[in-house]
Protein backbone atom coordinates (compact mmCIF):
# COMPACT_ATOMS: atom_id res chain seq x y z
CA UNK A 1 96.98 -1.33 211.89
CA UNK A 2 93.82 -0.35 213.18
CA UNK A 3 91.89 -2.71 216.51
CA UNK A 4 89.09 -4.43 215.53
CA UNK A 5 87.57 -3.73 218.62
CA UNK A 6 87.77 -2.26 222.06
CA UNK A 7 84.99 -4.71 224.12
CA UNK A 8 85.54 -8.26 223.73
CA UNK A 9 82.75 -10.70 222.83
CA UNK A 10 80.09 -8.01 222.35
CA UNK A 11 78.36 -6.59 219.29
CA UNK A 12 79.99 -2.99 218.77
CA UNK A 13 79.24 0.31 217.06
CA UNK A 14 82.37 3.07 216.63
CA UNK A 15 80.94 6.19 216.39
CA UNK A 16 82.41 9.79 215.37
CA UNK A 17 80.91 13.10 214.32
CA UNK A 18 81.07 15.68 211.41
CA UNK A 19 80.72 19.43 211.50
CA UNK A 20 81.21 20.38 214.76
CA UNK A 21 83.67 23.31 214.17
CA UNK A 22 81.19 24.88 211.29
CA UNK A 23 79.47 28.20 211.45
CA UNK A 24 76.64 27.12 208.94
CA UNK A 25 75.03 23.60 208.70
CA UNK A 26 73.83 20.72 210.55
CA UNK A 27 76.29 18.36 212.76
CA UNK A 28 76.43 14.48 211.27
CA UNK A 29 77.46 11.63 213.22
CA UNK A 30 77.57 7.98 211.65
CA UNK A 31 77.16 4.56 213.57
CA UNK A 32 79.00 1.53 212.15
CA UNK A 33 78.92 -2.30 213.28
CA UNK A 34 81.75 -4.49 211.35
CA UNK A 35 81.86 -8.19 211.57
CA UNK A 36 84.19 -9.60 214.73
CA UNK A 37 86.54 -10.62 212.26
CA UNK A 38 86.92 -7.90 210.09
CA UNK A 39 90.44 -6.30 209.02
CA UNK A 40 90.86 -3.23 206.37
CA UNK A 41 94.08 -1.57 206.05
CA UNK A 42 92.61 1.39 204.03
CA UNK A 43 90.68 2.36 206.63
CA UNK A 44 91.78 5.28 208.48
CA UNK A 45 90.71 8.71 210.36
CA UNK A 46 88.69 10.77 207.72
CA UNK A 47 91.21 13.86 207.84
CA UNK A 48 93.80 11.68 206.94
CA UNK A 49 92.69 10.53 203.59
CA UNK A 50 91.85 12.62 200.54
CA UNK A 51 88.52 13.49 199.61
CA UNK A 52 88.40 11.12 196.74
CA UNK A 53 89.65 8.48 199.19
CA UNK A 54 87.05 8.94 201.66
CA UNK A 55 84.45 8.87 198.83
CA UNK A 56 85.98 5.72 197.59
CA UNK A 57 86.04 3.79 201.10
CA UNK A 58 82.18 4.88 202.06
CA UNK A 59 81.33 2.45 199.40
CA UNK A 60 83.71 0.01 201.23
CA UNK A 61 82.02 0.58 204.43
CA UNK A 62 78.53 0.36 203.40
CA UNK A 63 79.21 -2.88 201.77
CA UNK A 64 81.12 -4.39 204.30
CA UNK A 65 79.65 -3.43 207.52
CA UNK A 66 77.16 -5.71 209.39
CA UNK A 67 74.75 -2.34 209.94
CA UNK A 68 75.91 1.37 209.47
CA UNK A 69 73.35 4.68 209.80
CA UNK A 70 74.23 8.41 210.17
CA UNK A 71 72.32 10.84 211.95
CA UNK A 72 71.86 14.53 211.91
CA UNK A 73 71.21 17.57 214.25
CA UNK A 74 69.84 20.80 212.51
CA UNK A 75 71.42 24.58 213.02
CA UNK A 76 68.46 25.75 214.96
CA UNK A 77 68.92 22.06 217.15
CA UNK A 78 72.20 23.24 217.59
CA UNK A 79 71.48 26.81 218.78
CA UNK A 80 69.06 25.48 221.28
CA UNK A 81 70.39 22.35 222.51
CA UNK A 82 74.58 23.74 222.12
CA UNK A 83 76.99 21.94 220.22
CA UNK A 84 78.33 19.73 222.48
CA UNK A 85 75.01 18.11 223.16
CA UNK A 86 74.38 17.87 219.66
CA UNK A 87 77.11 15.96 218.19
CA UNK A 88 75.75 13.47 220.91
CA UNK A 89 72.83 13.55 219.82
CA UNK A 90 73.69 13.25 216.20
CA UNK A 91 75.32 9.95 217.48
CA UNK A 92 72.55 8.84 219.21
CA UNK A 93 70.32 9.21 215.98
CA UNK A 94 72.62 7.41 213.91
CA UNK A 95 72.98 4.89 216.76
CA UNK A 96 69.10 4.43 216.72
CA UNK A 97 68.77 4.03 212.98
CA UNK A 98 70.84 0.90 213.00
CA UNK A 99 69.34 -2.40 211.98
CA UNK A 100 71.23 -4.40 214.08
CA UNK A 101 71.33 -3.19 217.71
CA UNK A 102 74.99 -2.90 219.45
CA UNK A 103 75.58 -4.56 222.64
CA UNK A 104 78.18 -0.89 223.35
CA UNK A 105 79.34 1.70 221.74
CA UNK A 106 82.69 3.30 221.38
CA UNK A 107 82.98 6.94 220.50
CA UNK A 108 85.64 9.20 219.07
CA UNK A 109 86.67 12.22 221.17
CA UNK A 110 86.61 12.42 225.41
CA UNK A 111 82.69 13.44 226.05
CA UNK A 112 79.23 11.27 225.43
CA UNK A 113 75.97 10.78 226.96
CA UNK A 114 75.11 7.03 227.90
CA UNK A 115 73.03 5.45 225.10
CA UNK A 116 70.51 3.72 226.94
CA UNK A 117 71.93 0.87 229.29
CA UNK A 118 75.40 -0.31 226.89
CA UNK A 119 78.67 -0.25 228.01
CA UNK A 120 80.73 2.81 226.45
CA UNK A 121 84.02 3.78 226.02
CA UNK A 122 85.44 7.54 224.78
CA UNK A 123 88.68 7.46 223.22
CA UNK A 124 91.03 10.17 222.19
CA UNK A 125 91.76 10.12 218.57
CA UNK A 126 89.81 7.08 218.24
CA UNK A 127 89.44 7.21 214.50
CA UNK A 128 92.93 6.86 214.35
CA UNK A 129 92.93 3.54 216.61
CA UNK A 130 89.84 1.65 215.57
CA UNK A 131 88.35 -0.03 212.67
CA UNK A 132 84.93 1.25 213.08
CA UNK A 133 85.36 4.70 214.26
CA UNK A 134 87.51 5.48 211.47
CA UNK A 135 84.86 4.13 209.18
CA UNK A 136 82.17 6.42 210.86
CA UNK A 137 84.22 9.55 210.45
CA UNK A 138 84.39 8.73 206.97
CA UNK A 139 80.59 7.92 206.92
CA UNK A 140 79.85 11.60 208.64
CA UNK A 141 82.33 13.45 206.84
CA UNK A 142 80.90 12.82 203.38
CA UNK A 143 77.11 12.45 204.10
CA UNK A 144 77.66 16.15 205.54
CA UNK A 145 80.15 17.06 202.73
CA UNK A 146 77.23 16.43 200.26
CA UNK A 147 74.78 18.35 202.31
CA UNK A 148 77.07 21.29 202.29
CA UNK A 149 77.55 20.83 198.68
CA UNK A 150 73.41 20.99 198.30
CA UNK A 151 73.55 23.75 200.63
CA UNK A 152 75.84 25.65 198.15
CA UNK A 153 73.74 25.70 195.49
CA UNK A 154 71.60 27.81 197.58
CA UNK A 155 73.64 30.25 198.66
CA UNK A 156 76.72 30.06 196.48
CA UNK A 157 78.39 33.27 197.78
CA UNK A 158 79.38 31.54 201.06
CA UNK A 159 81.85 29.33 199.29
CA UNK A 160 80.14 26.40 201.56
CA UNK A 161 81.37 24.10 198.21
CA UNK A 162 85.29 25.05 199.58
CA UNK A 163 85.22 25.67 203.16
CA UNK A 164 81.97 23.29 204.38
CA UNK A 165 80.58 25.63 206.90
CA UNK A 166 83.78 26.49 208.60
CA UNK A 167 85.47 29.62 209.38
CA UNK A 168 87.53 30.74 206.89
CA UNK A 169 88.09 34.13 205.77
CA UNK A 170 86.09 34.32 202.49
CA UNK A 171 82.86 32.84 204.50
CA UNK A 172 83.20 35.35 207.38
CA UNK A 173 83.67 37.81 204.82
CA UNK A 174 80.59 36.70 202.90
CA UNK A 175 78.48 37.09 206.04
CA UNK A 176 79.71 40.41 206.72
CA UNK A 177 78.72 41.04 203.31
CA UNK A 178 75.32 39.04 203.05
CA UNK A 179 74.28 38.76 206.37
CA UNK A 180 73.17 35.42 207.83
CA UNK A 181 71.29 32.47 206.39
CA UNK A 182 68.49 30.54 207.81
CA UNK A 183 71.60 27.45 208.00
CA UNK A 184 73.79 29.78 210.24
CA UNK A 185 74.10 28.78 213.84
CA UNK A 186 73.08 31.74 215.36
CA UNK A 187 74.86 30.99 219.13
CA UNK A 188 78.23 31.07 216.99
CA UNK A 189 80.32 34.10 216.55
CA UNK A 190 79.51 34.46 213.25
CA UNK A 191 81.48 37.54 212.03
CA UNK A 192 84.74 36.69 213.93
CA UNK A 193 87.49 39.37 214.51
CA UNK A 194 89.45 41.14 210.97
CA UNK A 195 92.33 41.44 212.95
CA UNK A 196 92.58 37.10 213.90
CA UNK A 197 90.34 34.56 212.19
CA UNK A 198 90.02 31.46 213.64
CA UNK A 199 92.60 28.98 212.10
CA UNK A 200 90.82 26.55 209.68
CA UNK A 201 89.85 23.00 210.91
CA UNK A 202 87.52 20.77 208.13
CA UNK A 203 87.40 17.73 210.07
């Protein structure tokens, strides 16, 4: 079962991000505060559950949190800014949109950026271990998954509806054919190598 919590007595947000691994698209990060007492056994890290799942529980988590808020960091954010420094950023948005303020912050993942003077606390495959990190990868996972689905209509011969934004075959393919989009993040490497793809991640 998932830990309520990682500091003791204070009012804590889990946060995790969306999107990092994508050629095309922004990066989303979600915030979420859940009462001191609060237990779900559903919840769990986003890549763990199926899509229809995850859609099912973000109505969970938006009902049962005390405060929850995603934030986003655009392609050409990303480009300038890299992508490390804009997942935290995207966390730091959806951290700032809450509407009840956190006393600290726990984050998914081994790198962050203090947000302003709270207490933090990175942890390794955190949306595995906590309550409210696995509820914000949920949160950032589908709030991007739409996006990307919006995005599709767009440009529909990227296949962002199947892949997201990540680097599969058919999307690299679809670039060499196409050519870039204003969504692509130009820093990446776009085109890849025919002879070894990257493996597919859609976190």
């Amino acid at each position: 079962m998932l830990q309520n919590h990682y500091f003791e007595g204070l009012v804590e947000a889990g946060c995790d991000e969306a999107g990092r691994g994508c050629l095309a698209g922004s990066v989303f990060a979600a915030a979420v505060i859940f009462p001191p007492d609060y237990h779900n056994a559903d919840l769990n890290d986003s890549k763990q559950l199926s899509e229809r799942r995850r859609y099912a529980l973000r109505q969970v988590v938006e009902h049962d949190a005390l405060a929850w808020a995603v934030g986003e960091v655009l392609p050409e954010e990303i480009d300038r800014i890299n992508i490390l420094n804009a997942s935290i950023l995207a966390m730091h948005r959806a951290l700032d949109a809450l509407s009840v303020r956190p006393q600290a912050v726990i984050v998914d993942g081994n790198r962050f950026k203090r947000y302003g003077s709270l207490p933090y606390q990175t942890i390794v495959k955190g949306d595995g271990k906590f309550l409210s990190i696995a509820a914000a990868s949920i949160l950032a996972k589908t709030y991007r998954d739409d996006y990307m689905h919006d995005l599709a209509r767009e440009y529909p011969q990227y296949d962002w509806d199947g892949n997201k934004g990540y680097p599969t075959a058919k999307h690299r393919q679809a670039i060499r054919q196409y050519g870039s989009t204003p969504y692509h993040r130009r820093t990446f490497n776009l085109l890849g190598s025919l002879q070894q793809e990257l493996p597919l991640s859609f976190d």
